[in-house]
C-alpha atoms as a PDB file:
ATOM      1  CA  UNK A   1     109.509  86.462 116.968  1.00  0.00           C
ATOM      2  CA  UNK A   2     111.126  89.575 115.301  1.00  0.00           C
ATOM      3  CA  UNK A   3     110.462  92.809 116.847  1.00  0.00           C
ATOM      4  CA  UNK A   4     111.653  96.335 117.131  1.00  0.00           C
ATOM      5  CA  UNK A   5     111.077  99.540 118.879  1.00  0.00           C
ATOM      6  CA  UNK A   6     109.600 102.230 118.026  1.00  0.00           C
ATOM      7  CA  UNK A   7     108.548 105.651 120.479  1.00  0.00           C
ATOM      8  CA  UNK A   8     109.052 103.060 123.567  1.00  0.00           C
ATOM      9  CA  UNK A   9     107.069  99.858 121.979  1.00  0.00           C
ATOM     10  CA  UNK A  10     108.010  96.371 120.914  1.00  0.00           C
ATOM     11  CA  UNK A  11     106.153  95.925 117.551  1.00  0.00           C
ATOM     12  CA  UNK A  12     105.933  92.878 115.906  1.00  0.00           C
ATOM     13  CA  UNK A  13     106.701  91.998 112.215  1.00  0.00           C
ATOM     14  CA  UNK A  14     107.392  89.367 109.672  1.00  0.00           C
ATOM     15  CA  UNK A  15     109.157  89.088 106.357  1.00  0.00           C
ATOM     16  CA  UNK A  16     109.303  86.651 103.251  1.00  0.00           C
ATOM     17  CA  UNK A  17     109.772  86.051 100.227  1.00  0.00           C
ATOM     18  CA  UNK A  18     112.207  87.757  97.584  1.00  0.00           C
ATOM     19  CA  UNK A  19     112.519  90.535  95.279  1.00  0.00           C
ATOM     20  CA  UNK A  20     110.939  94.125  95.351  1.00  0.00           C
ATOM     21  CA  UNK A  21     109.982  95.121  99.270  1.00  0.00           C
ATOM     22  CA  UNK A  22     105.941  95.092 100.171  1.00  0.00           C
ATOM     23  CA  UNK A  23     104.872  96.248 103.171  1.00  0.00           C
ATOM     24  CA  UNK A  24     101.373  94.822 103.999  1.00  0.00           C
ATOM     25  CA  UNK A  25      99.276  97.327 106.463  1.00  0.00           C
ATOM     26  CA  UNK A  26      96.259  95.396 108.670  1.00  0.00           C
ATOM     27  CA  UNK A  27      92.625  96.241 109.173  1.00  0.00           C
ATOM     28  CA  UNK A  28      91.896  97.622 112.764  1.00  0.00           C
ATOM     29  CA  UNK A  29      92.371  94.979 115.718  1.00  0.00           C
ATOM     30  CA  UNK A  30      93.634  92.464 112.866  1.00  0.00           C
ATOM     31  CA  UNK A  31      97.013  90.862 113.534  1.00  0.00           C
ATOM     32  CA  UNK A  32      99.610  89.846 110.440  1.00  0.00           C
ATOM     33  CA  UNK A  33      97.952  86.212 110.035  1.00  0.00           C
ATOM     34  CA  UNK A  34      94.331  88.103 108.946  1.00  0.00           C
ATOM     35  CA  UNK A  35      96.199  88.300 105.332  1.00  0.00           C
ATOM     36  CA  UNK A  36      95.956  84.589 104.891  1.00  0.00           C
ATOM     37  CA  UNK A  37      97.033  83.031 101.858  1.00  0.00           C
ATOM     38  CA  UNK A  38      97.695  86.513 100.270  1.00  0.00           C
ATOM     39  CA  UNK A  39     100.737  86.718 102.174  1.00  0.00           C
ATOM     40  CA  UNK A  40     102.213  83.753 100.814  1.00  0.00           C
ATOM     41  CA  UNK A  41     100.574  84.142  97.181  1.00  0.00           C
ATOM     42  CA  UNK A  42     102.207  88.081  97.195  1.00  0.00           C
ATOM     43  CA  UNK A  43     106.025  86.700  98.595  1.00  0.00           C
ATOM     44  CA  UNK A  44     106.088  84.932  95.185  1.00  0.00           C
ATOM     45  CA  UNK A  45     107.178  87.882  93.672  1.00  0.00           C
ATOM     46  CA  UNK A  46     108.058  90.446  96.176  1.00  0.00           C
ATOM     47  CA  UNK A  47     109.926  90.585  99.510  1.00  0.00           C
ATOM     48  CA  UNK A  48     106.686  90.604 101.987  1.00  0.00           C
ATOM     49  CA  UNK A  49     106.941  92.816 105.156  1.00  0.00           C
ATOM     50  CA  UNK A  50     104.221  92.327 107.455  1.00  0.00           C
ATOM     51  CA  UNK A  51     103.449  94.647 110.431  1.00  0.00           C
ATOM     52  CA  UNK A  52     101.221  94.128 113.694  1.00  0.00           C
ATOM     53  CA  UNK A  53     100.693  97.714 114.382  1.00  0.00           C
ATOM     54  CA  UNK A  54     100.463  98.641 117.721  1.00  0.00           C
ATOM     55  CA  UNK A  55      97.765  97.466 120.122  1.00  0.00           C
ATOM     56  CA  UNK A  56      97.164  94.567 118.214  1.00  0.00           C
ATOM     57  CA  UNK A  57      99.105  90.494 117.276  1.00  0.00           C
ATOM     58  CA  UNK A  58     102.280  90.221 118.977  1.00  0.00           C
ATOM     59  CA  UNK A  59     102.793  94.196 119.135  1.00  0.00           C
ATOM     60  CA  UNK A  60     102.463  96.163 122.552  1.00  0.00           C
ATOM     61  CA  UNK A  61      99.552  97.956 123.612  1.00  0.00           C
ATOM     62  CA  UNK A  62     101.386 101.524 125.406  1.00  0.00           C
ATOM     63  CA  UNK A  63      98.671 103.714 126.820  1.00  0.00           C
ATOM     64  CA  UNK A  64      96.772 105.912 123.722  1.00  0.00           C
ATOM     65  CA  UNK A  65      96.761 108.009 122.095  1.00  0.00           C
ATOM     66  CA  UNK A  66      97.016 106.672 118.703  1.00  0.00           C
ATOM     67  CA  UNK A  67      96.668 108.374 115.726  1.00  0.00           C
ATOM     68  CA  UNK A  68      97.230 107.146 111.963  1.00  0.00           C
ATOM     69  CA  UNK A  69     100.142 109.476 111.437  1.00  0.00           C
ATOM     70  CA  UNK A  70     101.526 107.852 115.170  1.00  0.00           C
ATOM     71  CA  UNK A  71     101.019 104.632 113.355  1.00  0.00           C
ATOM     72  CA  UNK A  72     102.461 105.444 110.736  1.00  0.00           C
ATOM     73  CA  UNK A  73     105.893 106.600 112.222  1.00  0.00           C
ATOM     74  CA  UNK A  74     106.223 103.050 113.473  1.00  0.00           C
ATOM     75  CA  UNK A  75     106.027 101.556 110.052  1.00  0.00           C
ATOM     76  CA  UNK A  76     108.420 104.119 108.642  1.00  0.00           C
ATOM     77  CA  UNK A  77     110.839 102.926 111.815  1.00  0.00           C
ATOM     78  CA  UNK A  78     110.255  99.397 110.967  1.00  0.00           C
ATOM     79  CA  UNK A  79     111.747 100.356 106.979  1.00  0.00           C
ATOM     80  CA  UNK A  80     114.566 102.158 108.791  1.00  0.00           C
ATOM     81  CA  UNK A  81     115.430  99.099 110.938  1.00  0.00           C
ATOM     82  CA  UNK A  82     115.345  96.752 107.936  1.00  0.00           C
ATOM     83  CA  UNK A  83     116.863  99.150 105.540  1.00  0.00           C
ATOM     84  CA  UNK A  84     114.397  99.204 103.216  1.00  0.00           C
ATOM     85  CA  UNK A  85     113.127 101.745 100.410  1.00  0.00           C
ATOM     86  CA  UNK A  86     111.635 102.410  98.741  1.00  0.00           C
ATOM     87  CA  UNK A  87     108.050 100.152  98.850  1.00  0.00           C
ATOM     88  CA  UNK A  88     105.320  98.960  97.547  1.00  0.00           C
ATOM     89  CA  UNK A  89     102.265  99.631 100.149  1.00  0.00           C
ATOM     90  CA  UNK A  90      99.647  97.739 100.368  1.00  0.00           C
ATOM     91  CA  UNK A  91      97.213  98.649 103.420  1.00  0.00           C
ATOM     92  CA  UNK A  92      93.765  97.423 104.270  1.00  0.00           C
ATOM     93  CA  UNK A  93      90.948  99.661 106.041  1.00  0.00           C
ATOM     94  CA  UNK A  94      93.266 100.980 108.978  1.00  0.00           C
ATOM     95  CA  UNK A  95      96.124  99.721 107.113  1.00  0.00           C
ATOM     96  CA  UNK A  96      94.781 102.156 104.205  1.00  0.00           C
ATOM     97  CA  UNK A  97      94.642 104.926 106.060  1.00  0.00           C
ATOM     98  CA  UNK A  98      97.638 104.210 107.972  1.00  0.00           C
ATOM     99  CA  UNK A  99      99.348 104.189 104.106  1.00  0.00           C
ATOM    100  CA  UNK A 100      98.207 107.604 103.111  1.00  0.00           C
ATOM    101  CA  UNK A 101      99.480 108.661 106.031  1.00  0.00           C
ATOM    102  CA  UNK A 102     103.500 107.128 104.911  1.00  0.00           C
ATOM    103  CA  UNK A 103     103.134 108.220 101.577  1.00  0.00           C
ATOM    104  CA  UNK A 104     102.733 111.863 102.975  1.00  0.00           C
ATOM    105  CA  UNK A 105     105.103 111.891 105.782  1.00  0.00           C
ATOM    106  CA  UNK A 106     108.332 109.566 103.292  1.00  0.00           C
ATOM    107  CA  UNK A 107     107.385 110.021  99.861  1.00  0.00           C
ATOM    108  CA  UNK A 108     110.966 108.710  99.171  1.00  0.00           C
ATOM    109  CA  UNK A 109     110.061 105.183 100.983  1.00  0.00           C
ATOM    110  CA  UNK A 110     106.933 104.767  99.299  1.00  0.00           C
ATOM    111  CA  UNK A 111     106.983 103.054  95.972  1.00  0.00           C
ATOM    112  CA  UNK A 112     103.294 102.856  94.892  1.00  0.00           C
ATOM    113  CA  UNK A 113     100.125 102.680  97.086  1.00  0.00           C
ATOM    114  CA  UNK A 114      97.147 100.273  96.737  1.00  0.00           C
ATOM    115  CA  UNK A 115      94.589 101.401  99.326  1.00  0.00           C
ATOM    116  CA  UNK A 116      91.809  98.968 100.043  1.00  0.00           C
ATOM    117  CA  UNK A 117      88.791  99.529 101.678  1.00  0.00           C
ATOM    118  CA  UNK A 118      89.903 103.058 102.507  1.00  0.00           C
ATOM    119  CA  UNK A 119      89.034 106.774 102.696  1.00  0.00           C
ATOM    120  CA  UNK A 120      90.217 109.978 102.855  1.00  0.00           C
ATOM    121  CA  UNK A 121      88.082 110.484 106.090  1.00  0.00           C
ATOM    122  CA  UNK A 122      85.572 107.925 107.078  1.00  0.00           C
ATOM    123  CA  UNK A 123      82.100 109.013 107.116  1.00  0.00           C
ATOM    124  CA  UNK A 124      79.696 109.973 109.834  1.00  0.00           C
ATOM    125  CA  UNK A 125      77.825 106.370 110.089  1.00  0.00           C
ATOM    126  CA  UNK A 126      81.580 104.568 109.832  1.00  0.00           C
ATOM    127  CA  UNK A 127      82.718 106.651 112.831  1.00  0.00           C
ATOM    128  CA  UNK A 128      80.038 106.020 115.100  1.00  0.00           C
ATOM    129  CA  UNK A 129      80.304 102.340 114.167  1.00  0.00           C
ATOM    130  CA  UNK A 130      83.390 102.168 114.819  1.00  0.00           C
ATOM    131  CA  UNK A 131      83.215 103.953 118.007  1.00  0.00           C
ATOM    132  CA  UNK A 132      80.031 101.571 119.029  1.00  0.00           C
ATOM    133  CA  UNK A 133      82.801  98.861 118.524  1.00  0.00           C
ATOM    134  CA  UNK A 134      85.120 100.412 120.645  1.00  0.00           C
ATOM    135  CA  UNK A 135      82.589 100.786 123.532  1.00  0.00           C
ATOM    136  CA  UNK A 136      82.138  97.635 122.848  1.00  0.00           C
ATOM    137  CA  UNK A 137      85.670  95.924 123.701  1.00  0.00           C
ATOM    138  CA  UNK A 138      86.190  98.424 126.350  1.00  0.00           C
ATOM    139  CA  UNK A 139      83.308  96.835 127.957  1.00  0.00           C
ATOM    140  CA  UNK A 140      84.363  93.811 127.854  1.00  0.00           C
ATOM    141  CA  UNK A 141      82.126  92.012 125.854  1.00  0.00           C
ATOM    142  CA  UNK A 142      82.267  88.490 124.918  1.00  0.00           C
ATOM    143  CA  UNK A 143      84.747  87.880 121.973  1.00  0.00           C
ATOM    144  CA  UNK A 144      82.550  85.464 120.061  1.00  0.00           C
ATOM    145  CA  UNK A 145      79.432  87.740 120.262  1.00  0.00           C
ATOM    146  CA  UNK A 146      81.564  90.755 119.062  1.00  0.00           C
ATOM    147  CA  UNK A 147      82.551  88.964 115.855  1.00  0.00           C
ATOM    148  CA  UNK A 148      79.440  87.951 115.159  1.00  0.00           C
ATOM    149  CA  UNK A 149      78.797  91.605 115.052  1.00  0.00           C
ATOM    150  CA  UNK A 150      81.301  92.702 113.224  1.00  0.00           C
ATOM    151  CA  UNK A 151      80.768  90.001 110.769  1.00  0.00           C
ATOM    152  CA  UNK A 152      77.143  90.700 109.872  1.00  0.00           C
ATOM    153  CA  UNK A 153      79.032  94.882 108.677  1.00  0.00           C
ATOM    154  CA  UNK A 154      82.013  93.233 106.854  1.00  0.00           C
ATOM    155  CA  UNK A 155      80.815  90.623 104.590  1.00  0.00           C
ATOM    156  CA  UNK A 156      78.667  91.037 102.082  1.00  0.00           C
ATOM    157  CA  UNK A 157      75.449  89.589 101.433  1.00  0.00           C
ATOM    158  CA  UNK A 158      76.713  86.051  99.499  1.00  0.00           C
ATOM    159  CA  UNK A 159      78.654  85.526 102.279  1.00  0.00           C
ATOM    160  CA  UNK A 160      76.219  86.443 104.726  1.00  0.00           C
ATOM    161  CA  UNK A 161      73.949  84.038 103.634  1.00  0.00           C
ATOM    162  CA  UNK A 162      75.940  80.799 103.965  1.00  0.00           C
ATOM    163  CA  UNK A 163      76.044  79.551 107.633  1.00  0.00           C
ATOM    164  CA  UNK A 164      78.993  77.796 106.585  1.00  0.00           C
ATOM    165  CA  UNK A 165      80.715  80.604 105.540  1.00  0.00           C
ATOM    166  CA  UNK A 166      80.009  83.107 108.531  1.00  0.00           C
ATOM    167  CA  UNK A 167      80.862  79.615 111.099  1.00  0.00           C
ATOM    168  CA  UNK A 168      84.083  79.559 109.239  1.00  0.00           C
ATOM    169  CA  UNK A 169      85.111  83.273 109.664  1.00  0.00           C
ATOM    170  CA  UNK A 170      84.067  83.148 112.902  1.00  0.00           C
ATOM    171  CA  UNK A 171      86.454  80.338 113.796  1.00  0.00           C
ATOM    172  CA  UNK A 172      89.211  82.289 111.633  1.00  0.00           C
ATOM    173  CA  UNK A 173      88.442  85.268 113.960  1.00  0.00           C
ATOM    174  CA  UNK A 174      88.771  83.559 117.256  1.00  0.00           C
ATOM    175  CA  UNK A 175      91.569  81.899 116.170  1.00  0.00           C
ATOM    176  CA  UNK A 176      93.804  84.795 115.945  1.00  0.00           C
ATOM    177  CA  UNK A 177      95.127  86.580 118.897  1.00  0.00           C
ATOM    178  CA  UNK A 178      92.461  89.161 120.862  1.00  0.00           C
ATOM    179  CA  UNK A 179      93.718  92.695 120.304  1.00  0.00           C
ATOM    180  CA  UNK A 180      93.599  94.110 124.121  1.00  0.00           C
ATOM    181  CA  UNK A 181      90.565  96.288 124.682  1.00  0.00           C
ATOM    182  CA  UNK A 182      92.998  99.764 124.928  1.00  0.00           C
ATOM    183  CA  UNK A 183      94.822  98.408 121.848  1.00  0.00           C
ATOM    184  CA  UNK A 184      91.861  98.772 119.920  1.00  0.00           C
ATOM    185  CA  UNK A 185      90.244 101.035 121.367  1.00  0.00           C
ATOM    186  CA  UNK A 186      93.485 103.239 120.305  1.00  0.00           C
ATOM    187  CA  UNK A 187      93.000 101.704 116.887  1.00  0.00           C
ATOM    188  CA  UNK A 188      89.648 102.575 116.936  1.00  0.00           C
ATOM    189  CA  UNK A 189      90.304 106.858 117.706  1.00  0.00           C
ATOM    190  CA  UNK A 190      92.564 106.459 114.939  1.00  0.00           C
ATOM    191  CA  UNK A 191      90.563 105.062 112.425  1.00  0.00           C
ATOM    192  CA  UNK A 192      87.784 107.841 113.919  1.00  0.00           C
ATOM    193  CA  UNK A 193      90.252 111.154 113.889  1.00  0.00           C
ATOM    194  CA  UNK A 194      91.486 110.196 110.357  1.00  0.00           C
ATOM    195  CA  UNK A 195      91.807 112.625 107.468  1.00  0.00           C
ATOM    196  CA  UNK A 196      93.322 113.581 104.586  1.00  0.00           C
ATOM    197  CA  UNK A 197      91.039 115.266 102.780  1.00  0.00           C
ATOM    198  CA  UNK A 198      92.911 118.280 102.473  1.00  0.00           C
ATOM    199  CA  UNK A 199      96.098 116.611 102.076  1.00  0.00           C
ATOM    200  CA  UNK A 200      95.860 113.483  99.798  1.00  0.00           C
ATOM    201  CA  UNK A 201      96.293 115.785  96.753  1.00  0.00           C
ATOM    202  CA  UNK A 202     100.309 115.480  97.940  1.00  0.00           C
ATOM    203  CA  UNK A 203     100.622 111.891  97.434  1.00  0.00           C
ATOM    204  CA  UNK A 204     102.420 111.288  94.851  1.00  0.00           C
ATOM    205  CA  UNK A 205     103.337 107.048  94.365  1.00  0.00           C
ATOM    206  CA  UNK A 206     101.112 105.750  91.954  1.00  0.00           C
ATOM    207  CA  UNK A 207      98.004 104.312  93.676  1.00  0.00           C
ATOM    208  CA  UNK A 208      95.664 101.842  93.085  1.00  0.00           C
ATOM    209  CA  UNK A 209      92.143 102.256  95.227  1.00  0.00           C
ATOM    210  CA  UNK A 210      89.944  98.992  96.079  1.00  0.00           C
ATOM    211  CA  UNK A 211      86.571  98.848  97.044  1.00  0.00           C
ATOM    212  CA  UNK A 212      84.055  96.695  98.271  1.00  0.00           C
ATOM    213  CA  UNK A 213      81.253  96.561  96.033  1.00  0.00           C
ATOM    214  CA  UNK A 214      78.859  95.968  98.917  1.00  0.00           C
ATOM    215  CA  UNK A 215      81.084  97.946 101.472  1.00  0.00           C
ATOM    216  CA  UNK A 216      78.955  98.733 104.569  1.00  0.00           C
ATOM    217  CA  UNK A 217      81.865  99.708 106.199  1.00  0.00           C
ATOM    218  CA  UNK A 218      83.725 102.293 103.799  1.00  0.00           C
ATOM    219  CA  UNK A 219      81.239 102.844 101.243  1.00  0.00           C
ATOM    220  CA  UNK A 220      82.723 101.998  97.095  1.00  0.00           C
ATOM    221  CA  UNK A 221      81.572 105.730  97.317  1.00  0.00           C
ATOM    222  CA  UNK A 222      84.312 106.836  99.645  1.00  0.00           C
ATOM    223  CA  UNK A 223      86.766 105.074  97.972  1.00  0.00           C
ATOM    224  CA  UNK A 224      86.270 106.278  95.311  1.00  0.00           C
ATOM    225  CA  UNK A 225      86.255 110.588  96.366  1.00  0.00           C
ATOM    226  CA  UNK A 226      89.876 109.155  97.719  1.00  0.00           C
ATOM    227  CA  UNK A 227      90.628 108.014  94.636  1.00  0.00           C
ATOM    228  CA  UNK A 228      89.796 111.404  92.895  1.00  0.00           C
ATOM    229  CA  UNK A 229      92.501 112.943  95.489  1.00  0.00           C
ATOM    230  CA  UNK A 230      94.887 111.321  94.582  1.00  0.00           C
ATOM    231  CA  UNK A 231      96.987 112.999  91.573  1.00  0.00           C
ATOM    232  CA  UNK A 232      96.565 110.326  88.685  1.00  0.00           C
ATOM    233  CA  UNK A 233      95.084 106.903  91.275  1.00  0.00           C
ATOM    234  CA  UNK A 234      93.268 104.424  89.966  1.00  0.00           C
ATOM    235  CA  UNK A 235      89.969 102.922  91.212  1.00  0.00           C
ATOM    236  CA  UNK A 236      88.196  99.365  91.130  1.00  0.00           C
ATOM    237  CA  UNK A 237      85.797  97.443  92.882  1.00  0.00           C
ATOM    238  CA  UNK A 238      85.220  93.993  93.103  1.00  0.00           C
ATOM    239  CA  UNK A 239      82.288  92.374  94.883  1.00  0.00           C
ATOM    240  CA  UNK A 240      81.996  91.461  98.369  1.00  0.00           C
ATOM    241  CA  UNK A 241      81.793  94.043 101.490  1.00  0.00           C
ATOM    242  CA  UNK A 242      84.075  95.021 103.605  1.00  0.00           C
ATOM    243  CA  UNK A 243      85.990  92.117 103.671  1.00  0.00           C
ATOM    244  CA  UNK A 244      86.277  91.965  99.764  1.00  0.00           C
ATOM    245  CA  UNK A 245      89.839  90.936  99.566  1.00  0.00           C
ATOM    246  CA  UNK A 246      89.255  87.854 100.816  1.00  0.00           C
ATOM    247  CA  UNK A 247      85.604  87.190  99.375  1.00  0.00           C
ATOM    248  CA  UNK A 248      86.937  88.561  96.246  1.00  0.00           C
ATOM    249  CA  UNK A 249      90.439  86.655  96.797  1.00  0.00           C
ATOM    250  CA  UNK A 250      91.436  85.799  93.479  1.00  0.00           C
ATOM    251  CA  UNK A 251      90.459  89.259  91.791  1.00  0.00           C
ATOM    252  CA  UNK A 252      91.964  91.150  95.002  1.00  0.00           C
ATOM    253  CA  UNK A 253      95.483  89.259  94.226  1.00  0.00           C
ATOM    254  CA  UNK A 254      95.243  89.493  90.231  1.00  0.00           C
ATOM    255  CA  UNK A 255      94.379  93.383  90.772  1.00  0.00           C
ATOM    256  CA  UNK A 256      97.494  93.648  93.333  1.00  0.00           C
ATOM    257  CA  UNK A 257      99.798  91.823  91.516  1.00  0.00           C
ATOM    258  CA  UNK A 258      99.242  93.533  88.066  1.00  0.00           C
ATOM    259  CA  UNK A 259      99.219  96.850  89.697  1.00  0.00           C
ATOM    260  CA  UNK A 260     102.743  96.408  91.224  1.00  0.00           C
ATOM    261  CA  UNK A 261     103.894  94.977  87.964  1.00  0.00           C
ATOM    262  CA  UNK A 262     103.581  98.264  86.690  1.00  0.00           C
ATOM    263  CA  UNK A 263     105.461 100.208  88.697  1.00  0.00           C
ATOM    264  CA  UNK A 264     108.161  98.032  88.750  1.00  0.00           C
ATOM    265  CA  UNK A 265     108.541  97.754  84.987  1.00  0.00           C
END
């Protein structure tokens, strides 16, 4: 399993496929395997780099804080390991605002941006969720009841309302390795502290913006007021909640795909 260090951590990552580099940023608690099939679909045509950020898949938990600038140190360490630069960035939820946080502190490493389910600073409802979450894990409360929870904010309401579905991403869920409760809950202050508000206006890769049309996470809303940060981003949103780039697979790879295109004409 490749690793490297970074500020006394072993962190975890991946890489495949070939041509132009793509660093893929995960939602909080998620490890690399929550991309599924987009992994493999995106390593058609670029080089994929995939990152467990700390505190969560096969990356170390050190004692918080974390911050989304701290996490994103680690990724620009990772590029410096692997020699890489500069990259495309693609980063869901955390992973989103872990990638604002890159483009600002190595505009020279960062190719483009696509920011999905993102915001310049979450709002007041998203924070205390999030925090109820933490409390949550910290707790210790069973695993399967806690994605059950977090299910019924992510998906939409399609989704929602086939048992077959939410049985399925439960599985998917449990499947995947359990961040540690001070992993996450490190994630979690992260994703809570966030903001760029007053900075985003000095990003300046190209940047596509994603939203969930039924986002009861990070509101379309907020995605959008990032978007109109951002000197010259784009915005879209496709249906689905929170967890639109995989209920909205095929139109979440098509709008990724096309969008890198671009910048690498």
């Amino acid at each position: 399993m490749p690793t490297f260090h970074s500020s006394g951590a072993s962190l975890h990552y991946e890489t495949r496929g070939t041509g132009s580099p793509l660093l893929l940023l995960n939602g909080l608690g998620l490890d690399l395997s929550s991309w599924g099939p987009h992994a493999d679909a995106l390593a058609r045509h670029h080089r994929v780099v995939l990152l467990d950020a700390r505190g969560a898949g096969g990356s170390e938990s050190p004692e918080p804080p974390y911050s989304t600038a701290r996490l994103a140190e680690d990724a620009l360490s990772l590029l410096e390991d692997l020699a890489l630069g500069p990259v495309h960035v693609v980063g869901l939820s955390l992973g989103g605002l872990v990638a604002q946080e890159l483009a600002l502190l190595a505009p020279d490493r960062v190719k483009s941006l696509v920011l999905a389910a993102s915001a310049a600073r979450l709002g007041a409802r998203s924070r205390r969720l999030i925090d109820a979450w933490r409390r949550l894990v910290l707790a210790g409360v069973d695993r399967e009841a806690f994605c059950r929870e977090q299910l019924a904010w992510v998906l939409g309401d399609d989704a929602l309302d086939q048992d077959a579905t939410v049985e399925g991403w439960t599985r998917a869920l449990l499947g995947g390795p359990a961040p540690s409760p001070r992993g996450f809950a490190g994630q979690a202050a992260a994703c809570i502290a966030h903001d760029t508000r007053e900075r985003a206006a000095g990003i300046r890769a190209p940047a596509l913006v994603l939203a969930g049309c039924e986002d009861a996470v990070v509101p379309a809303s907020a995605s959008e007021a990032l978007a109109r940060l951002i000197p010259g981003a784009r915005f879209a949103a496709l249906p689905g909640g929170h967890a639109f780039a995989i209920e909205s697979a095929a139109g979440f790879e098509e709008a990724v795909v096309q969008f890198l295109a671009s910048v690498d004409v």
